[in-house]
N, C-alpha and C. Protein backbone atom coordinates (compact mmCIF):
# COMPACT_ATOMS: atom_id res chain seq x y z
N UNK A 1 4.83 -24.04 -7.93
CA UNK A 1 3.46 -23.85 -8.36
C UNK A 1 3.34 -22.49 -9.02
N UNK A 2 2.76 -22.58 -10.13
CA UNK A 2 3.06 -21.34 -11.17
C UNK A 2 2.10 -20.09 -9.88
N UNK A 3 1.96 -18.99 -10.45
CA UNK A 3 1.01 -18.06 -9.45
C UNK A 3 -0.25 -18.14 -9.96
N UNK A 4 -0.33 -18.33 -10.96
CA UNK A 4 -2.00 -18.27 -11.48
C UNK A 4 -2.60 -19.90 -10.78
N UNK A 5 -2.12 -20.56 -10.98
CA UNK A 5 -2.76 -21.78 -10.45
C UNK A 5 -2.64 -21.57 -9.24
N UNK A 6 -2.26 -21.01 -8.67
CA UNK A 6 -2.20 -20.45 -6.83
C UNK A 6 -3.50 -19.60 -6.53
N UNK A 7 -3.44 -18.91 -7.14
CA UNK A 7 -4.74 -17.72 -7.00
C UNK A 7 -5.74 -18.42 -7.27
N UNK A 8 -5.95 -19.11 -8.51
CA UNK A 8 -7.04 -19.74 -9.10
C UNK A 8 -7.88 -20.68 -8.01
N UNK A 9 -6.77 -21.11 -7.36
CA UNK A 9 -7.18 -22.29 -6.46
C UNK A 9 -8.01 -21.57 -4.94
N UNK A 10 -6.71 -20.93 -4.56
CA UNK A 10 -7.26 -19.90 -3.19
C UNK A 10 -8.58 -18.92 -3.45
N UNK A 11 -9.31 -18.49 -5.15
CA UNK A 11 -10.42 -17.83 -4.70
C UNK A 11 -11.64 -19.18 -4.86
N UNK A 12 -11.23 -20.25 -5.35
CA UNK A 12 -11.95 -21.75 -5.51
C UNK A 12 -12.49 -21.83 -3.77
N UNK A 13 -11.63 -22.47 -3.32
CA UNK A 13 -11.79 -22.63 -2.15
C UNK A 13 -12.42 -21.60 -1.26
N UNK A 14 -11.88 -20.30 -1.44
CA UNK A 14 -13.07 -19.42 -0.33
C UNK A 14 -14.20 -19.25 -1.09
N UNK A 15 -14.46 -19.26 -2.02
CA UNK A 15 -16.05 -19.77 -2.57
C UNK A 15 -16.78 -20.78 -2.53
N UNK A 16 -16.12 -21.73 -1.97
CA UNK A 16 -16.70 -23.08 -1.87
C UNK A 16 -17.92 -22.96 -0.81
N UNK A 17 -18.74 -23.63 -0.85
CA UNK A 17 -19.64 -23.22 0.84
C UNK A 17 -19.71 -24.16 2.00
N UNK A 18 -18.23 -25.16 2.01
CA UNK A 18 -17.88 -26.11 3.77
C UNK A 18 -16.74 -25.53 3.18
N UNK A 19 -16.26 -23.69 3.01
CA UNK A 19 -15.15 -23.31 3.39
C UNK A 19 -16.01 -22.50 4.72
N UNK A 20 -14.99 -22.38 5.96
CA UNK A 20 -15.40 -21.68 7.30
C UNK A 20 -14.18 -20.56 7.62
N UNK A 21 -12.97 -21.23 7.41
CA UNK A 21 -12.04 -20.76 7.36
C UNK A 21 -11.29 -21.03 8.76
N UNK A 22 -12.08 -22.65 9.55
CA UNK A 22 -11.57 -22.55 10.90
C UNK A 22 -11.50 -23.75 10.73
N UNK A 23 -11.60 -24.52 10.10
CA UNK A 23 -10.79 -26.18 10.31
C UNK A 23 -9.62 -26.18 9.00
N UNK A 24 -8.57 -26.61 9.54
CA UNK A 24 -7.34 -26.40 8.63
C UNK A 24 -7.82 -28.21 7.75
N UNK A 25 -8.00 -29.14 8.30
CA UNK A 25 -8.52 -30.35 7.72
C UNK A 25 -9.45 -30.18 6.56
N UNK A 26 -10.69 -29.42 6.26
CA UNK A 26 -11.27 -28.86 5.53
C UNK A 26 -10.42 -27.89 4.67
N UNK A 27 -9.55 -26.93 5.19
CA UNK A 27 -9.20 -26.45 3.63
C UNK A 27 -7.89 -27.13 3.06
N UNK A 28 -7.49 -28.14 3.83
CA UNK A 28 -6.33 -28.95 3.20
C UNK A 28 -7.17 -29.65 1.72
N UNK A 29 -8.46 -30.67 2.27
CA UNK A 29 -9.36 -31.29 1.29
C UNK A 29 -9.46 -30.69 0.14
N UNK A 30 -10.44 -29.43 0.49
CA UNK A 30 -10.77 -28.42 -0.59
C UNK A 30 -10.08 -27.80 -0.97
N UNK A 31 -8.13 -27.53 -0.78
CA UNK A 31 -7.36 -27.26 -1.65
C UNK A 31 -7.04 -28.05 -2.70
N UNK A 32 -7.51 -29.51 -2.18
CA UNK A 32 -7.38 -30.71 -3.31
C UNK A 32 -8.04 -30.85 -4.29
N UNK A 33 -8.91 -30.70 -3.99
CA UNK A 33 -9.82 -30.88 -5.07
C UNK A 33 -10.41 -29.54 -5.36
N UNK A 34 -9.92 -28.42 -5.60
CA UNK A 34 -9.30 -27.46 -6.36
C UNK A 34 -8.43 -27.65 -7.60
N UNK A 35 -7.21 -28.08 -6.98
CA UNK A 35 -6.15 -28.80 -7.69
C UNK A 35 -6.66 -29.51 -8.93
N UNK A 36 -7.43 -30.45 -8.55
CA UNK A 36 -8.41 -31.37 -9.42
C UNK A 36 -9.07 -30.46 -10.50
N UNK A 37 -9.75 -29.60 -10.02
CA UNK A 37 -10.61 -28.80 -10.72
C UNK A 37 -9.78 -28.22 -11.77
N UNK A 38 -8.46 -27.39 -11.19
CA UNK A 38 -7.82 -26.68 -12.15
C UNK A 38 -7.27 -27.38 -12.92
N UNK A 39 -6.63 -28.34 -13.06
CA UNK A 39 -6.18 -29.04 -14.03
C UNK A 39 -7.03 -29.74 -14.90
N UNK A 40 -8.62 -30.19 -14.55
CA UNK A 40 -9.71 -30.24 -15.70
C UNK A 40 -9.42 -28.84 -16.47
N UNK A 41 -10.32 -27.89 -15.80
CA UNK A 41 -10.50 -26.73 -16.39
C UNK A 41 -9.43 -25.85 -17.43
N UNK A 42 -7.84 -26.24 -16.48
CA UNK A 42 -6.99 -25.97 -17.57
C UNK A 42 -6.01 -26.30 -17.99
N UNK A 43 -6.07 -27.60 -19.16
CA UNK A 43 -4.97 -28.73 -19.14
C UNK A 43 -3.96 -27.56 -19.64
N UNK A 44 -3.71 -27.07 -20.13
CA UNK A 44 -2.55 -25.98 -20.31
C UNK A 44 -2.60 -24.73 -19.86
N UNK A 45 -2.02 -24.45 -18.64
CA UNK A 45 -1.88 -23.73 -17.78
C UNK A 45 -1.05 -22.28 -18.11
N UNK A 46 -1.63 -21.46 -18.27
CA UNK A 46 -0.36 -19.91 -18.39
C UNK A 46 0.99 -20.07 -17.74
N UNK A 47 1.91 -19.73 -18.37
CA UNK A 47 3.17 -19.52 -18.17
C UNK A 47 3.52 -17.95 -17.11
N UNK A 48 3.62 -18.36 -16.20
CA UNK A 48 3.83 -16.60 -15.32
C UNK A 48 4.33 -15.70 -16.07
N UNK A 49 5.60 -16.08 -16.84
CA UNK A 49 6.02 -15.04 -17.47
C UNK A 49 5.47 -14.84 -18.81
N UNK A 50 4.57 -15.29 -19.17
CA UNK A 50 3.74 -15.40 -20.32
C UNK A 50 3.39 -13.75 -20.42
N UNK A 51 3.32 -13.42 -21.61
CA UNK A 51 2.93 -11.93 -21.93
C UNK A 51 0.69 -12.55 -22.46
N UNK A 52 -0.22 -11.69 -21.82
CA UNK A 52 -1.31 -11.92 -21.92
C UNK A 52 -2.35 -11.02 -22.70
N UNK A 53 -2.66 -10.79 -23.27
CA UNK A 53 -3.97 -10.02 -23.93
C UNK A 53 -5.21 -9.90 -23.15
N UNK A 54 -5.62 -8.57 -22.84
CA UNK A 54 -6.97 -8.70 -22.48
C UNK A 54 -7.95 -8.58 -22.85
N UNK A 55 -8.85 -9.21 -23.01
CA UNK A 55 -10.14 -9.25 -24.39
C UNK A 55 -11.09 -9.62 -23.55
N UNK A 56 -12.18 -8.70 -24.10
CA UNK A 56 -14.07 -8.34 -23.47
C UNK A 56 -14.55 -9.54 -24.18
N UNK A 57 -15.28 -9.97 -23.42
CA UNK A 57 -16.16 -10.96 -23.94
C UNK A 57 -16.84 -11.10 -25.51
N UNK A 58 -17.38 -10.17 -25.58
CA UNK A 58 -17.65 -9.69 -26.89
C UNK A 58 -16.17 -9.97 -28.03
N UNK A 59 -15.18 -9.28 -27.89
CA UNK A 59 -13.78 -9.86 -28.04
C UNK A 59 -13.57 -11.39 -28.64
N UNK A 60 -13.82 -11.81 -27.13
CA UNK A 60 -13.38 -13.40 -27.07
C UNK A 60 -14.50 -14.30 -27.55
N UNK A 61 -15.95 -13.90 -28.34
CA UNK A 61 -17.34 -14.45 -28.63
C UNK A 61 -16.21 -14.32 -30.62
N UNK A 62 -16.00 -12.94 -30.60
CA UNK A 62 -15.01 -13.28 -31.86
C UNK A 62 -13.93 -13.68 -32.56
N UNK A 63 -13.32 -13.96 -31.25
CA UNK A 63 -12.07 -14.60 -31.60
C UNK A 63 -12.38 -16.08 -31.82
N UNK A 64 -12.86 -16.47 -31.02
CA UNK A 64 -13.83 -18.17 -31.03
C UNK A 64 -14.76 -18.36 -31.96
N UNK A 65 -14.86 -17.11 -32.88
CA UNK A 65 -16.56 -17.47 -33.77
C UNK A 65 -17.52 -18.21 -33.23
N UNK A 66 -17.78 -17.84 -31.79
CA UNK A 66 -18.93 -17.79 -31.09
C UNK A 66 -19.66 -17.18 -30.95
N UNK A 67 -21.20 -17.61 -30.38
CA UNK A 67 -22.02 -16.62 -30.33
C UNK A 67 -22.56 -16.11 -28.80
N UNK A 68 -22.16 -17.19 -28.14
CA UNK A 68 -22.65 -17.62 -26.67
C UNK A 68 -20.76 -17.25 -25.25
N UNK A 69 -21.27 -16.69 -24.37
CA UNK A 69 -19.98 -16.22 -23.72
C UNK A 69 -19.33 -17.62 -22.94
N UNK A 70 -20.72 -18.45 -22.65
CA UNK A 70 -20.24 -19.87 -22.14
C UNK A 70 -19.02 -20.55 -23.10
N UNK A 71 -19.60 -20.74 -24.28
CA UNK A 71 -18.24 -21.46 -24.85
C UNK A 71 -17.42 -20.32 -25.19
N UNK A 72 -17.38 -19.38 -25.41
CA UNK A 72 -16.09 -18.48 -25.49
C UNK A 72 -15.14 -18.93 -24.34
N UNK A 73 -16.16 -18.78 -22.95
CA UNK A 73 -15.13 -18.81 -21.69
C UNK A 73 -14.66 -20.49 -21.78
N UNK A 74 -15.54 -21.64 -21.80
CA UNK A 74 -14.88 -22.72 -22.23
C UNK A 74 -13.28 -23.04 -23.09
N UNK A 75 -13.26 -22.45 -24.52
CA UNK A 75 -12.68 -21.83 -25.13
C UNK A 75 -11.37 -21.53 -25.12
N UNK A 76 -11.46 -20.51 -24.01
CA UNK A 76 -10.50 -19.32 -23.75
C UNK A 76 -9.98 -20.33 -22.40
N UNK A 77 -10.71 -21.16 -21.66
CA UNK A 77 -9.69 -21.45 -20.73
C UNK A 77 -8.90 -23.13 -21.07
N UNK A 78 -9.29 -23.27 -22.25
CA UNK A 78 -8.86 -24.56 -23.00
C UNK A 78 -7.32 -24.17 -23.53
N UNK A 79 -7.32 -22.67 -24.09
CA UNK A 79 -6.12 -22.28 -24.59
C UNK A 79 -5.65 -21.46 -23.83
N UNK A 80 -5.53 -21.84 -22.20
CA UNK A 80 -4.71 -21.39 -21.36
C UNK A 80 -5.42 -20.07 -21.08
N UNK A 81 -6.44 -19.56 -21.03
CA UNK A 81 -6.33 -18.30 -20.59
C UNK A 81 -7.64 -18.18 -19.57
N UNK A 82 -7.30 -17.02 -18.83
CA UNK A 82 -8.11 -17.15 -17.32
C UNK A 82 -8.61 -15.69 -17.31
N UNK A 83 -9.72 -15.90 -16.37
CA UNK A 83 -10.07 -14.21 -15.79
C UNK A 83 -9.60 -13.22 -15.14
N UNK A 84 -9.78 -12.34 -15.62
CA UNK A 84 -8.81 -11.12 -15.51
C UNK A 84 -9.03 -10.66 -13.69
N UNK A 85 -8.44 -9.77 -13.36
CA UNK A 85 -8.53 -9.56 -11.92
C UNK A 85 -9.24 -8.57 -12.28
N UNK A 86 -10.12 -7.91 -13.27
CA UNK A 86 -11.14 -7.00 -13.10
C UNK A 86 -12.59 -7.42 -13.36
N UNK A 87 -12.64 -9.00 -13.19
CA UNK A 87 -13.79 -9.27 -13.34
C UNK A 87 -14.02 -10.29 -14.53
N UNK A 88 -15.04 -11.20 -14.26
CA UNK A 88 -15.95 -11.57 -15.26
C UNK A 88 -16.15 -11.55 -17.07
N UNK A 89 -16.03 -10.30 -16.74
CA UNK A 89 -16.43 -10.04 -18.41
C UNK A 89 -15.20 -9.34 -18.94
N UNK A 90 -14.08 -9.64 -18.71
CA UNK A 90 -12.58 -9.95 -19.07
C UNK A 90 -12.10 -10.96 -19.13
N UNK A 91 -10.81 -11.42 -20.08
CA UNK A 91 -9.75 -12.67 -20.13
C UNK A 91 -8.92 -12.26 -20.45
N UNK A 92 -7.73 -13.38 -19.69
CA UNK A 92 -6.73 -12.61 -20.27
C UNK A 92 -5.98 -14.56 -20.94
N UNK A 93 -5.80 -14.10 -22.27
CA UNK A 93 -5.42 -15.00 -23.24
C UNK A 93 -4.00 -14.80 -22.93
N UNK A 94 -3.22 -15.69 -23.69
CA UNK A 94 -1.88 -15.51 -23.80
C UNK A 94 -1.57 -15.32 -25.45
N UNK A 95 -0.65 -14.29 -25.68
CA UNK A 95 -0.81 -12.87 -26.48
C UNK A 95 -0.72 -13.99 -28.11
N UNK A 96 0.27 -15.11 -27.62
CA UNK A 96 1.04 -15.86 -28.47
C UNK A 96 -0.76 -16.62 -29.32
N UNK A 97 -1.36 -16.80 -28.14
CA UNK A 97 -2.55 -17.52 -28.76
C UNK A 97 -3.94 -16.71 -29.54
N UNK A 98 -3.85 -15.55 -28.78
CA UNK A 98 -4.52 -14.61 -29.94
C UNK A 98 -4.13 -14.05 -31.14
N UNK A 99 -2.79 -13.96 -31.50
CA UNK A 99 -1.86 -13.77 -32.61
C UNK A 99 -2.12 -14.55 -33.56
N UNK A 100 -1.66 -15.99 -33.07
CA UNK A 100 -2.02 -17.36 -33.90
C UNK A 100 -3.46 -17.07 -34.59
N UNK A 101 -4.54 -17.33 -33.62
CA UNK A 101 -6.01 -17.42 -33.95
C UNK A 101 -6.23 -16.05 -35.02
N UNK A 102 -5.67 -14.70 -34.54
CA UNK A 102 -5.80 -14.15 -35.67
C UNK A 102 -5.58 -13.62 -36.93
N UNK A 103 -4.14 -14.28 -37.10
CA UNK A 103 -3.36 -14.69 -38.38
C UNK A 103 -4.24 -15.90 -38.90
N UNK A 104 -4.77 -17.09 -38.07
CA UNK A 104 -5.45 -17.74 -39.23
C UNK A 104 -6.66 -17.73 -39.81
N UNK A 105 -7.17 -16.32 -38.99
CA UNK A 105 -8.84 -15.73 -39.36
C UNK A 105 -8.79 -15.06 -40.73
N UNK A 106 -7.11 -14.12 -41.11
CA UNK A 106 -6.46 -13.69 -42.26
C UNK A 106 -6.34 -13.84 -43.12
N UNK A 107 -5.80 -15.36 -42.80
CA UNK A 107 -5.11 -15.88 -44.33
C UNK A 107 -6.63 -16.92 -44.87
């Protein structure tokens, strides 16, 4: 199991609210359908050893030629990329996919 889909899942679940943290039956479930969740949310998943970019919302509203942070973050986790461990109003893309997107903003 890559590590990002590990983490992703474990802060899912302690946010959930029938997490207690005292019936192991309950977080077996709600590790499942976690699982579920992450693989909607991100049919292409970061590569651990993936090299990542970190880009401010504002950033990622322009890399997407968006105007709204909802579909940026939509977006950004369509092409593999997830929230940064400093929060919210960070992502971290994978470097290969902001390169692409901005070579073809270029030409």
């Amino acid at each position: 199991m890559s590590k990002h889909r590990d983490e992703w899942c474990a802060k899912w679940v302690q946010g959930h609210p029938n997490y207690s943290g005292g019936s192991q039956h309950m977080a077996i479930y709600l590790r499942r359908l976690a699982e579920r969740e992450y693989k909607r949310l991100f049919p292409n998943p970061p590569d651990d050893d993936e090299e990542f970019a970190l880009l401010s919302m504002d950033a990622l509203c322009e890399l997407f030629d968006c105007n709204d942070a909802r579909t940026a973050r939509d977006w950004a986790a369509k092409s593999g990329g997830c929230e940064s461990d400093i929060g919210p109003k960070f992502w971290k893309l994978p470097l290969k996919t902001v390169q692409a997107l901005r070579a073809g903003k270029n030409s």
